[in-house]
N, C-alpha and C. Protein backbone atom coordinates (compact mmCIF):
# COMPACT_ATOMS: atom_id res chain seq x y z
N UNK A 1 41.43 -40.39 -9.90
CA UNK A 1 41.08 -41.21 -8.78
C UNK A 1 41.31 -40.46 -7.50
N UNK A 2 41.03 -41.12 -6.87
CA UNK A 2 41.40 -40.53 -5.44
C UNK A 2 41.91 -41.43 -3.98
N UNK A 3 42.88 -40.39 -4.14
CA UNK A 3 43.65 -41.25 -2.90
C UNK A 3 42.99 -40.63 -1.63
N UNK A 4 43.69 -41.35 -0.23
CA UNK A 4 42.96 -40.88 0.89
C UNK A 4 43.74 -39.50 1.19
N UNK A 5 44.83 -39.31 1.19
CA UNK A 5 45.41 -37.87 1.57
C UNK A 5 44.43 -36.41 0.39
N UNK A 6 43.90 -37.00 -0.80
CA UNK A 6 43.52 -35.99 -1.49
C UNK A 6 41.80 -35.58 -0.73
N UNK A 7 41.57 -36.11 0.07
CA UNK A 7 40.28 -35.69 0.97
C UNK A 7 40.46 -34.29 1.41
N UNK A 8 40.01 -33.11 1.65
CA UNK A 8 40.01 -31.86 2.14
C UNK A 8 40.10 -32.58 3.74
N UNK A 9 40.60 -31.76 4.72
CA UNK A 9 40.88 -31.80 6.08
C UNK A 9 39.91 -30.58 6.29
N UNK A 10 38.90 -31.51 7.01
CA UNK A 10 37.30 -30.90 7.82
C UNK A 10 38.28 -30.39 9.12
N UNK A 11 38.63 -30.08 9.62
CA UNK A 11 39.23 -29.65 10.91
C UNK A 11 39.75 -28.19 9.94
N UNK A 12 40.69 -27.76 9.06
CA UNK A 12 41.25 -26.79 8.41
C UNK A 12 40.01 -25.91 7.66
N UNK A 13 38.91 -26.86 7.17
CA UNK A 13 37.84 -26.31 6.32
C UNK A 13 37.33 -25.37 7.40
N UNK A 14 36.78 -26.24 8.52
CA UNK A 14 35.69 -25.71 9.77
C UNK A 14 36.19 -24.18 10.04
N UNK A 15 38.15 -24.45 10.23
CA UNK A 15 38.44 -22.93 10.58
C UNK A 15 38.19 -22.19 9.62
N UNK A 16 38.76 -21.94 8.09
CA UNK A 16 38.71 -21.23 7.73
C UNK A 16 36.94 -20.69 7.06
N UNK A 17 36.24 -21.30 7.34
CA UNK A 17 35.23 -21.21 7.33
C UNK A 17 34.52 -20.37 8.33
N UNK A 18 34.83 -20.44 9.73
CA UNK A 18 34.62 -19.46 11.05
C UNK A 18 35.27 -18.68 11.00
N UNK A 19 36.82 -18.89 10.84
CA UNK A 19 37.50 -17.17 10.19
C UNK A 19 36.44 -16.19 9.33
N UNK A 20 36.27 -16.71 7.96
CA UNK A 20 35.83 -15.93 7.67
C UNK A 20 34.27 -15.43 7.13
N UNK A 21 33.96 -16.39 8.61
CA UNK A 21 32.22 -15.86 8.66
C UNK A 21 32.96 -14.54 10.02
N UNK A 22 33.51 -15.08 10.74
CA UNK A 22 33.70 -13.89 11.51
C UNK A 22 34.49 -12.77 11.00
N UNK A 23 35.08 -12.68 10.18
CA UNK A 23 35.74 -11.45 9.53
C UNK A 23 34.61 -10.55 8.68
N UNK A 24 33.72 -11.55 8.16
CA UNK A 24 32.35 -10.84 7.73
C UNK A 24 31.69 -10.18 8.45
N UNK A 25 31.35 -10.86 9.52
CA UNK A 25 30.82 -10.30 11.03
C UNK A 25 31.34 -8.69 11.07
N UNK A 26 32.78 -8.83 11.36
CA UNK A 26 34.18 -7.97 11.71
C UNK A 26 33.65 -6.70 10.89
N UNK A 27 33.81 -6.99 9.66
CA UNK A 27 33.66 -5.95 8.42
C UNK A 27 31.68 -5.10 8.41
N UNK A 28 30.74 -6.30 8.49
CA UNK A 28 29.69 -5.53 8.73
C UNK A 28 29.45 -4.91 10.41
N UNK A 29 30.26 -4.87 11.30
CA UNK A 29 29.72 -4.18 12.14
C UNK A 29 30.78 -2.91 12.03
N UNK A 30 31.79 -2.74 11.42
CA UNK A 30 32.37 -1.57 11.37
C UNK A 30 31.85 -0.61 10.45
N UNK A 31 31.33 -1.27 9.32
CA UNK A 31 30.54 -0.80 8.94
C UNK A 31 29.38 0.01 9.39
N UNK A 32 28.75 -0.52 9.79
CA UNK A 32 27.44 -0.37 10.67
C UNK A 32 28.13 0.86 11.85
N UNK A 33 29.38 0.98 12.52
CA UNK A 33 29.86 2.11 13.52
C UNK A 33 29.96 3.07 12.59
N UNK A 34 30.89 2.63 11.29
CA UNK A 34 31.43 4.59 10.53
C UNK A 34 30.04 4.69 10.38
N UNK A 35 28.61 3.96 9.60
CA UNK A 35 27.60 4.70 9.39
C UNK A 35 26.91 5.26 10.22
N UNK A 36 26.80 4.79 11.73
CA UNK A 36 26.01 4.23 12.70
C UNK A 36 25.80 6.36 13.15
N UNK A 37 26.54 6.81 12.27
CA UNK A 37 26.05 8.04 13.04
C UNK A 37 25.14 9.18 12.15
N UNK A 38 25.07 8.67 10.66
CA UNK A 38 24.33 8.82 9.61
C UNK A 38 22.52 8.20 9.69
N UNK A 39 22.43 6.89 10.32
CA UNK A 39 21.48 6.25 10.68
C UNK A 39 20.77 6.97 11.72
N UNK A 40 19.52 6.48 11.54
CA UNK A 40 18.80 7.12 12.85
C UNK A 40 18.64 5.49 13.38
N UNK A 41 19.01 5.50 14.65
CA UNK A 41 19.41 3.83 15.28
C UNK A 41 17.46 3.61 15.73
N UNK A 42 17.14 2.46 15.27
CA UNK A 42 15.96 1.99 16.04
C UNK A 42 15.89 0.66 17.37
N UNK A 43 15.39 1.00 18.24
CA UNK A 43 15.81 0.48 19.21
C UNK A 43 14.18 -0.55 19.11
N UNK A 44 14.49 -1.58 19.91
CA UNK A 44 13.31 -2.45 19.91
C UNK A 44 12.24 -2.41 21.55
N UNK A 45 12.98 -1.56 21.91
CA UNK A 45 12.51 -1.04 23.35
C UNK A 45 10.89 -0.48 23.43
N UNK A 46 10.27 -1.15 24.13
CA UNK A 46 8.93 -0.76 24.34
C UNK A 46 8.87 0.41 25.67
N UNK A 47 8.41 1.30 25.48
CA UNK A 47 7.99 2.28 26.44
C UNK A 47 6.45 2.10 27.17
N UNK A 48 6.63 1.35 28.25
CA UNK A 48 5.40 1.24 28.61
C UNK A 48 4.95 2.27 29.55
N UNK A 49 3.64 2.44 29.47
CA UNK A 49 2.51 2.74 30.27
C UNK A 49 2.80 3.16 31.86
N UNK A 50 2.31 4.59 32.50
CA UNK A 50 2.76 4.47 33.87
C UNK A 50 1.18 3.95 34.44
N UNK A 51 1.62 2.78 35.31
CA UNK A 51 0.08 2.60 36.05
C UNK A 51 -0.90 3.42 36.53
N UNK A 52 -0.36 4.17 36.67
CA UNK A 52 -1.26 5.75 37.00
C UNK A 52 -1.17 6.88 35.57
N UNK A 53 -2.56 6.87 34.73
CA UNK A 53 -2.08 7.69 33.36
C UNK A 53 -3.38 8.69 33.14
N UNK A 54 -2.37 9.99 33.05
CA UNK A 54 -3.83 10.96 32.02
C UNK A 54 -4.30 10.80 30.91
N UNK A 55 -5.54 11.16 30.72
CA UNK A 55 -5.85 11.10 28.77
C UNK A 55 -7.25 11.70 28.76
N UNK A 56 -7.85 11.24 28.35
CA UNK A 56 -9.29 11.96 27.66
C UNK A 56 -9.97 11.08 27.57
N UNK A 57 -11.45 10.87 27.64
CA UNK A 57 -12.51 10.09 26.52
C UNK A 57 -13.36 11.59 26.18
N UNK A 58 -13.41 11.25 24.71
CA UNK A 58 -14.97 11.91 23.54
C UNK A 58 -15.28 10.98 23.28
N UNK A 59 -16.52 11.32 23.92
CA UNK A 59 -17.53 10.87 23.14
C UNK A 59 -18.43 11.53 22.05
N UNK A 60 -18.57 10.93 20.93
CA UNK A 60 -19.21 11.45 19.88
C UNK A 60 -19.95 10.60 18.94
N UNK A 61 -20.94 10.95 18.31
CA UNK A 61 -21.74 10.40 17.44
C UNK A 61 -21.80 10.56 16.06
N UNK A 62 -21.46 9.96 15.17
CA UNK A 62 -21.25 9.45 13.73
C UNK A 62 -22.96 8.41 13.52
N UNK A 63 -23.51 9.03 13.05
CA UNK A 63 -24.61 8.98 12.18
C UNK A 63 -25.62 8.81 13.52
N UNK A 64 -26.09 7.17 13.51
CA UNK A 64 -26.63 6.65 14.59
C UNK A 64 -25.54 6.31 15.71
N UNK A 65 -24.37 6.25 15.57
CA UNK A 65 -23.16 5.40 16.33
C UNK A 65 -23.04 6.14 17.50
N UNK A 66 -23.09 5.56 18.38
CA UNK A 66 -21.37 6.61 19.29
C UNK A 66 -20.75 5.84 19.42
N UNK A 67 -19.42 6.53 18.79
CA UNK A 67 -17.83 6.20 19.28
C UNK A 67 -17.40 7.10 20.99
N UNK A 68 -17.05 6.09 21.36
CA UNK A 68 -16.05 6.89 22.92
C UNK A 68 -14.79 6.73 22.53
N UNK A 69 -14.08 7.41 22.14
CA UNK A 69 -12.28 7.35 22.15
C UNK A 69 -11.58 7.69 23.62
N UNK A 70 -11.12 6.73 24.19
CA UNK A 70 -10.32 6.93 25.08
C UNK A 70 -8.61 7.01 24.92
N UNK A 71 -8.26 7.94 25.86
CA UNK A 71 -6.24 7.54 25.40
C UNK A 71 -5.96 7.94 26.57
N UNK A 72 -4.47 7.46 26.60
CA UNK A 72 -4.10 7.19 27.93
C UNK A 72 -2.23 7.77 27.46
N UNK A 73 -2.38 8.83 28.07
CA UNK A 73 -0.90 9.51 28.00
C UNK A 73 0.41 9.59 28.88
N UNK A 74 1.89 9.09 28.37
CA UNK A 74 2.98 9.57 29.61
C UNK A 74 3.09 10.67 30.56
N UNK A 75 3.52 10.21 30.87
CA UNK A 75 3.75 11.41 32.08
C UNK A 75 4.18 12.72 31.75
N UNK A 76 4.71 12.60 30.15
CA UNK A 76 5.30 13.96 29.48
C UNK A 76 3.93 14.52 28.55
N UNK A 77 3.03 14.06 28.56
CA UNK A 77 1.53 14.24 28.03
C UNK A 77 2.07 13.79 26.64
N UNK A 78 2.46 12.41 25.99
CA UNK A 78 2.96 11.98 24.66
C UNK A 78 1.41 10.78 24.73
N UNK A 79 0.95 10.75 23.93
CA UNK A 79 -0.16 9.69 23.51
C UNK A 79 0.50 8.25 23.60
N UNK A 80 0.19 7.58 24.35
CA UNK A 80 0.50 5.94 24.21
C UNK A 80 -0.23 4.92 24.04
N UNK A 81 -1.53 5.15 24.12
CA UNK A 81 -2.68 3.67 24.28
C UNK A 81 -3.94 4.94 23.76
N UNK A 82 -4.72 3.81 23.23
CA UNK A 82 -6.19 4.54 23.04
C UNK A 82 -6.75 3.62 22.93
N UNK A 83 -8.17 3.62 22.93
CA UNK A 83 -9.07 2.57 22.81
C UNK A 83 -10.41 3.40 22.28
N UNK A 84 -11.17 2.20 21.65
CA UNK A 84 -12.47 2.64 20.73
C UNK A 84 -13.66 1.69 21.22
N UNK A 85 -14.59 2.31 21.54
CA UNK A 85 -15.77 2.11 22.57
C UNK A 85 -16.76 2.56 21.19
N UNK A 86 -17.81 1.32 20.56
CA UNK A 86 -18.75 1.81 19.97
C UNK A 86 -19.75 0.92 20.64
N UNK A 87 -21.28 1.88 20.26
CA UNK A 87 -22.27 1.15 20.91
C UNK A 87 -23.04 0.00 19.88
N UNK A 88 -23.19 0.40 18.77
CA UNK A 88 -24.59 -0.42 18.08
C UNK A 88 -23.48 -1.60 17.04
N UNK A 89 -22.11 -1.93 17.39
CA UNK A 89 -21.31 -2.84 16.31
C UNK A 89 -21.63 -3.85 17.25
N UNK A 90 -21.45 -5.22 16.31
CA UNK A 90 -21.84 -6.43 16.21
C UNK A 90 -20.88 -7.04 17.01
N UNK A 91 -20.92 -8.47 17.65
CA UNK A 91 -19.64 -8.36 18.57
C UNK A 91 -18.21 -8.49 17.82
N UNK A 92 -18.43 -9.04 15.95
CA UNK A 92 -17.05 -8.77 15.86
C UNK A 92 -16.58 -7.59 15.50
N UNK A 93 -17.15 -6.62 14.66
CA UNK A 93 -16.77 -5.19 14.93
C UNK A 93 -16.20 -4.81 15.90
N UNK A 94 -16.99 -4.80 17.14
CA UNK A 94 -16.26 -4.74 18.10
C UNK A 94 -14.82 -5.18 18.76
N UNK A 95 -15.17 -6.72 18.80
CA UNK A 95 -13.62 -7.17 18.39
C UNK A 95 -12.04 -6.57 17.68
N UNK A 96 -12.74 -6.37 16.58
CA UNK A 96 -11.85 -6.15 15.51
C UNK A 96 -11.23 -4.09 15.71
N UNK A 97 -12.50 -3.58 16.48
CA UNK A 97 -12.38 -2.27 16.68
C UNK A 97 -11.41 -2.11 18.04
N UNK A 98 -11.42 -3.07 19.25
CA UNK A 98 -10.22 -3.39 20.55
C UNK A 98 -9.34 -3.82 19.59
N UNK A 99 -9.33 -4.73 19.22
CA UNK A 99 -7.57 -5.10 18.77
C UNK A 99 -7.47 -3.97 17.57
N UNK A 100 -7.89 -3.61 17.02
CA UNK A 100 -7.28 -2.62 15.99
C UNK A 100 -6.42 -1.33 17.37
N UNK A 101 -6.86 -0.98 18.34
CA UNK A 101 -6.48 0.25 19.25
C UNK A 101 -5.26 -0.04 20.30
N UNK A 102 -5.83 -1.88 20.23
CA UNK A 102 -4.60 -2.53 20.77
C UNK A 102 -3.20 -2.47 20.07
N UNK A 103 -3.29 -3.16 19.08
CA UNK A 103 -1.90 -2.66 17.50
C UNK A 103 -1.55 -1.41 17.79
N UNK A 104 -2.51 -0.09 17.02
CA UNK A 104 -2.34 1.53 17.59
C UNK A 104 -1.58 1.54 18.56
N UNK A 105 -1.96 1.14 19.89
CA UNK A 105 -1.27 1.40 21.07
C UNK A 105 0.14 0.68 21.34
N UNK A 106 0.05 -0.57 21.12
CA UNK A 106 1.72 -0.96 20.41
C UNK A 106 2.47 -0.61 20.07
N UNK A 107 2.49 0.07 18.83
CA UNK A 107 2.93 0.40 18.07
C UNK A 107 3.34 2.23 18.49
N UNK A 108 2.77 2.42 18.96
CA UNK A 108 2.65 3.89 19.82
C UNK A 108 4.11 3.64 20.84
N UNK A 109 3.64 2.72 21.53
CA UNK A 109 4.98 2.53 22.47
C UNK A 109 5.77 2.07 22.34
N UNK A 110 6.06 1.36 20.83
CA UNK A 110 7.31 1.01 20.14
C UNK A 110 7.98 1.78 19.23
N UNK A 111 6.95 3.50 19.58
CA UNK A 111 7.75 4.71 18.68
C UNK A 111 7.40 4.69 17.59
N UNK A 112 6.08 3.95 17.07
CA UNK A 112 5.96 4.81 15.63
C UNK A 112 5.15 6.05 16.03
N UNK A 113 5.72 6.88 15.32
CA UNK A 113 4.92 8.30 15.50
C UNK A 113 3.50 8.33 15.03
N UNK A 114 3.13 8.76 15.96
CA UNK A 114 1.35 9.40 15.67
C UNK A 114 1.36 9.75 14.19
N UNK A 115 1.50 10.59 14.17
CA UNK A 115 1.61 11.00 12.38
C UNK A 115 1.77 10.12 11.38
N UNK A 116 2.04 9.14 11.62
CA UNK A 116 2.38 7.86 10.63
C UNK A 116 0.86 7.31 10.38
N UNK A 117 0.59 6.95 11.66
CA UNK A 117 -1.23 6.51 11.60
C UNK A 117 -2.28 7.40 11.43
N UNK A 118 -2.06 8.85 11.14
CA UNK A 118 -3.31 10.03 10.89
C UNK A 118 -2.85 9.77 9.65
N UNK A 119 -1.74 9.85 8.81
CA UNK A 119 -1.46 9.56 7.19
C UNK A 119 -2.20 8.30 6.58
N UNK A 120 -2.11 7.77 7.29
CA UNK A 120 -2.83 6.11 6.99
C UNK A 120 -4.24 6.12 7.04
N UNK A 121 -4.40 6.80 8.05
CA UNK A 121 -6.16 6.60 8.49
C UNK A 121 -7.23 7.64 8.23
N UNK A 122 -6.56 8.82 8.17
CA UNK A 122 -7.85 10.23 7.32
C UNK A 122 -8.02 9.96 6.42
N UNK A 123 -9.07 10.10 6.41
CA UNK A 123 -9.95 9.84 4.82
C UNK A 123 -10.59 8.28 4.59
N UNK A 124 -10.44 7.64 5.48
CA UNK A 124 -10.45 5.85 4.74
C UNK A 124 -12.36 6.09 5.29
N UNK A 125 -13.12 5.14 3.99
CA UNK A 125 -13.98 5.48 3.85
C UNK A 125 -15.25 4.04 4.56
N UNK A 126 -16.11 4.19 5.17
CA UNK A 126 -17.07 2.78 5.57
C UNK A 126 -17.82 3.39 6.69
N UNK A 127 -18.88 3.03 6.85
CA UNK A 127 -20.10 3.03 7.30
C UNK A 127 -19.25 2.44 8.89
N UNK A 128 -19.93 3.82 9.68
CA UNK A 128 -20.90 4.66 9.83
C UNK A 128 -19.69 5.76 9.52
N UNK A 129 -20.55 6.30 8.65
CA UNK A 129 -19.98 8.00 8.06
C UNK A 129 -20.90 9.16 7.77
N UNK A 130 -20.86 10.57 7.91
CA UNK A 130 -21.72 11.62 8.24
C UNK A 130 -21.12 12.39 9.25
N UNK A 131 -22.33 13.42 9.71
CA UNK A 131 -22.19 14.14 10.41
C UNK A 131 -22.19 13.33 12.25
N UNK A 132 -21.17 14.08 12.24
CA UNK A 132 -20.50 14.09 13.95
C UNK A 132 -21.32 14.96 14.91
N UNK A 133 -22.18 14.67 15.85
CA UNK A 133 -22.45 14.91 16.85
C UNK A 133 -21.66 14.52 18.54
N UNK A 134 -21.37 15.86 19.32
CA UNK A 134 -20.65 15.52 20.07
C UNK A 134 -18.90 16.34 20.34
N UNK A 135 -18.51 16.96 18.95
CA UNK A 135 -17.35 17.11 18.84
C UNK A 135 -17.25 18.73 18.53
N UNK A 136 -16.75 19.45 18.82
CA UNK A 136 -17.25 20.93 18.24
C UNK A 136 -16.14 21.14 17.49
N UNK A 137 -15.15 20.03 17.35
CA UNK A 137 -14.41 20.51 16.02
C UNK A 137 -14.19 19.80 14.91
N UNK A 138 -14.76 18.79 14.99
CA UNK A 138 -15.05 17.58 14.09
C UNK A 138 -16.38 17.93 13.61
N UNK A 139 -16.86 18.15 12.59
CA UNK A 139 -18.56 18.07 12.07
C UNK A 139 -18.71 16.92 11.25
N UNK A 140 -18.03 16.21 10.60
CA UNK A 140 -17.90 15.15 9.94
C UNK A 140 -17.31 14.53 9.83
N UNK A 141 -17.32 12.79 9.12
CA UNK A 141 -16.05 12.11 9.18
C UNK A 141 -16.57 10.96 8.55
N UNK A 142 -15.61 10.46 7.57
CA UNK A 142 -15.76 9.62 6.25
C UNK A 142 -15.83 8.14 7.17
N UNK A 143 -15.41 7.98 8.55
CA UNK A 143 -15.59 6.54 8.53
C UNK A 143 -15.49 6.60 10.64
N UNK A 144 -15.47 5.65 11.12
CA UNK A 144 -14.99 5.86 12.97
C UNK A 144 -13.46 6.18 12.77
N UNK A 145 -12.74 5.30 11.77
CA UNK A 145 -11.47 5.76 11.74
C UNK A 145 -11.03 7.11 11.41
N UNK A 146 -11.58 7.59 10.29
CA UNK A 146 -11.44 8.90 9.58
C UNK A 146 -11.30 10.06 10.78
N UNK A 147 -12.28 9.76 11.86
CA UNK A 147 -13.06 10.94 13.08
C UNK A 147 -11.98 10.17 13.93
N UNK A 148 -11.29 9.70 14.60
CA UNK A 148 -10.84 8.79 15.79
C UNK A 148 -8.99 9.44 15.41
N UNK A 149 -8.61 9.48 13.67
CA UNK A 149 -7.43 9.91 13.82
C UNK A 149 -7.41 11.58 14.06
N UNK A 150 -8.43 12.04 13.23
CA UNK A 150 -8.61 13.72 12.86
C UNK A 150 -8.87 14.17 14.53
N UNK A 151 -9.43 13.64 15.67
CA UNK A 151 -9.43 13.97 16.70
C UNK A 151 -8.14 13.83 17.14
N UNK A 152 -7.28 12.86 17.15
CA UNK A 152 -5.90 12.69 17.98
C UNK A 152 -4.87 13.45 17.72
N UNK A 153 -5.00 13.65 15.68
CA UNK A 153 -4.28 15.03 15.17
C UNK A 153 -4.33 16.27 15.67
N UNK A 154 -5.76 16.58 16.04
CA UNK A 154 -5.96 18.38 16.19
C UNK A 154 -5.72 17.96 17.77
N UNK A 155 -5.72 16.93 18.92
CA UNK A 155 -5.11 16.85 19.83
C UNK A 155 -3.59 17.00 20.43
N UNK A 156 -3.23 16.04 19.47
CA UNK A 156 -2.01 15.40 20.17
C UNK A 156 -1.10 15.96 19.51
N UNK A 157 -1.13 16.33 17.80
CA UNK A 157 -0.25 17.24 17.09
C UNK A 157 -0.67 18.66 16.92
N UNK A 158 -1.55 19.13 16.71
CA UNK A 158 -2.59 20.51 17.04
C UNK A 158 -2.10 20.93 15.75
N UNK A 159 -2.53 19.71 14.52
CA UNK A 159 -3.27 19.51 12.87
C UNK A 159 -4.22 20.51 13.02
N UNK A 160 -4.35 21.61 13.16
CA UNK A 160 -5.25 22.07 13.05
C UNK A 160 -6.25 22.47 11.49
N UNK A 161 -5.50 21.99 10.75
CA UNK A 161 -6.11 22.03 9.10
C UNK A 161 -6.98 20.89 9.21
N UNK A 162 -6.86 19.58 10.11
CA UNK A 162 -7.64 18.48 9.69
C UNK A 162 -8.98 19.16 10.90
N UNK A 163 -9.34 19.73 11.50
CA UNK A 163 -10.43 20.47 12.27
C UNK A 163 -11.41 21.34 11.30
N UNK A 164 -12.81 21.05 11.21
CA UNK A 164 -14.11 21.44 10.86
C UNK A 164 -13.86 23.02 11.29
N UNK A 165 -13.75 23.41 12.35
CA UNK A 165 -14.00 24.57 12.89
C UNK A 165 -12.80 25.25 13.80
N UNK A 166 -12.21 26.06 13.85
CA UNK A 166 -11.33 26.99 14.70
C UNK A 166 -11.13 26.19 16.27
N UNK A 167 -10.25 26.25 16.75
CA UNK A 167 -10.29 25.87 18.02
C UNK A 167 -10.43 27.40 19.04
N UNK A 168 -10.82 26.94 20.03
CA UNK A 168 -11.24 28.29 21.19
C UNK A 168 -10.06 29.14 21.49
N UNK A 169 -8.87 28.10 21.69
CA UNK A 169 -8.22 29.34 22.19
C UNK A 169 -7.41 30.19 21.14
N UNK A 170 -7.59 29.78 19.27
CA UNK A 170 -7.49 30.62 18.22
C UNK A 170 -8.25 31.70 18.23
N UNK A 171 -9.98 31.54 18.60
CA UNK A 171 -10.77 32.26 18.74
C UNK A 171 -10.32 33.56 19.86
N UNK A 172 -9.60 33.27 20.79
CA UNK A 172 -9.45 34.09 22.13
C UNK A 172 -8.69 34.69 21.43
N UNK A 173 -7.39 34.18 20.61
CA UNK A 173 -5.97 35.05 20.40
C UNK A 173 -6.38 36.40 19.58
N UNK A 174 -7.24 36.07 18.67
CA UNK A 174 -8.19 36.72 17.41
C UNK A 174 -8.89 37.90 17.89
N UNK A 175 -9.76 37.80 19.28
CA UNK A 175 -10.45 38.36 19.76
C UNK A 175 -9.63 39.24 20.32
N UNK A 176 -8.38 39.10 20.96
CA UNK A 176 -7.68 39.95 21.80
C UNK A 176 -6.87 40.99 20.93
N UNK A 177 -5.94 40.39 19.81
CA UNK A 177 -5.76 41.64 18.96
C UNK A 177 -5.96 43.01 18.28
């Protein structure tokens, strides 16, 4: 049976209950310090955009298409925003081709590395695909994406294995030897 003194005391429970959610607390953040120097720390910090920015547009042509790739770089010349300009897509292609550069560019200034998205995106295959007009180091490209990362690689990382053809100033070094 039960008497009234055999009730648990909610006032004694509550503490030891906040004790030792906070001693848990206690234990995973010390945790988290001895490792904290083993970790590579990710910060949730967005690096934005200076209102005034350098970058590039190519323009180039994939079959009948032209793609314009534009990007827009820090002040330390690091890639942060790009955008994809095609002429003959439908308006949701289009759509879907801004917010896809929008994400890219996000994600750019929330520090995922370039290289993460040329791994993802060379090679992926869909119409319009062929020969590249426009690019003298691109001659081909399996999709707008396929040509849009392989340009930002031999740019922005200087991939030069993902490039059709030699770049100029390889050509100069070659020539001068």
């Amino acid at each position: 049976g039960g008497k009234k003194n055999d009730k648990p005391d909610k006032t004694n429970l509550n503490n030891s209950l906040s004790n030792n959610i906070a001693n848990q607390i206690k234990s995973v953040k010390n945790e988290n310090n001895e490792n904290s120097t083993n970790l590579k720390v990710k910060s949730n910090a967005r690096f934005r955009m200076p209102d005034r920015r350098k970058g590039y547009i190519q323009k180039a042509q994939i079959g009948d298409h032209k793609v314009y790739l534009h990007t827009g770089e820090y002040d330390d010349g690091k890639i942060g925003e790009i955008f994809i300009d095609t002429n003959k897509e439908g308006e949701l292609v289009k759509a879907m081709m801004n917010n896809f550069a929008i994400a890219i560019s996000l994600g750019l200034q929330y520090g995922v590395p370039l290289d993460e998205y040329v791994d993802a995106f060379i090679d992926t295959k869909f119409e319009p695909s062929g020969n590249v007009i426009g690019n003298d180091r691109i001659l081909s490209a399996s999709s707008i994406l396929d040509y849009v990362f392989r340009e930002l690689a031999i740019s922005y990382l200087g991939k030069e294995e993902l490039a059709h053809t030699p770049s100029i100033a390889n050509n100069k070094n070659i020539s001068q030897e």
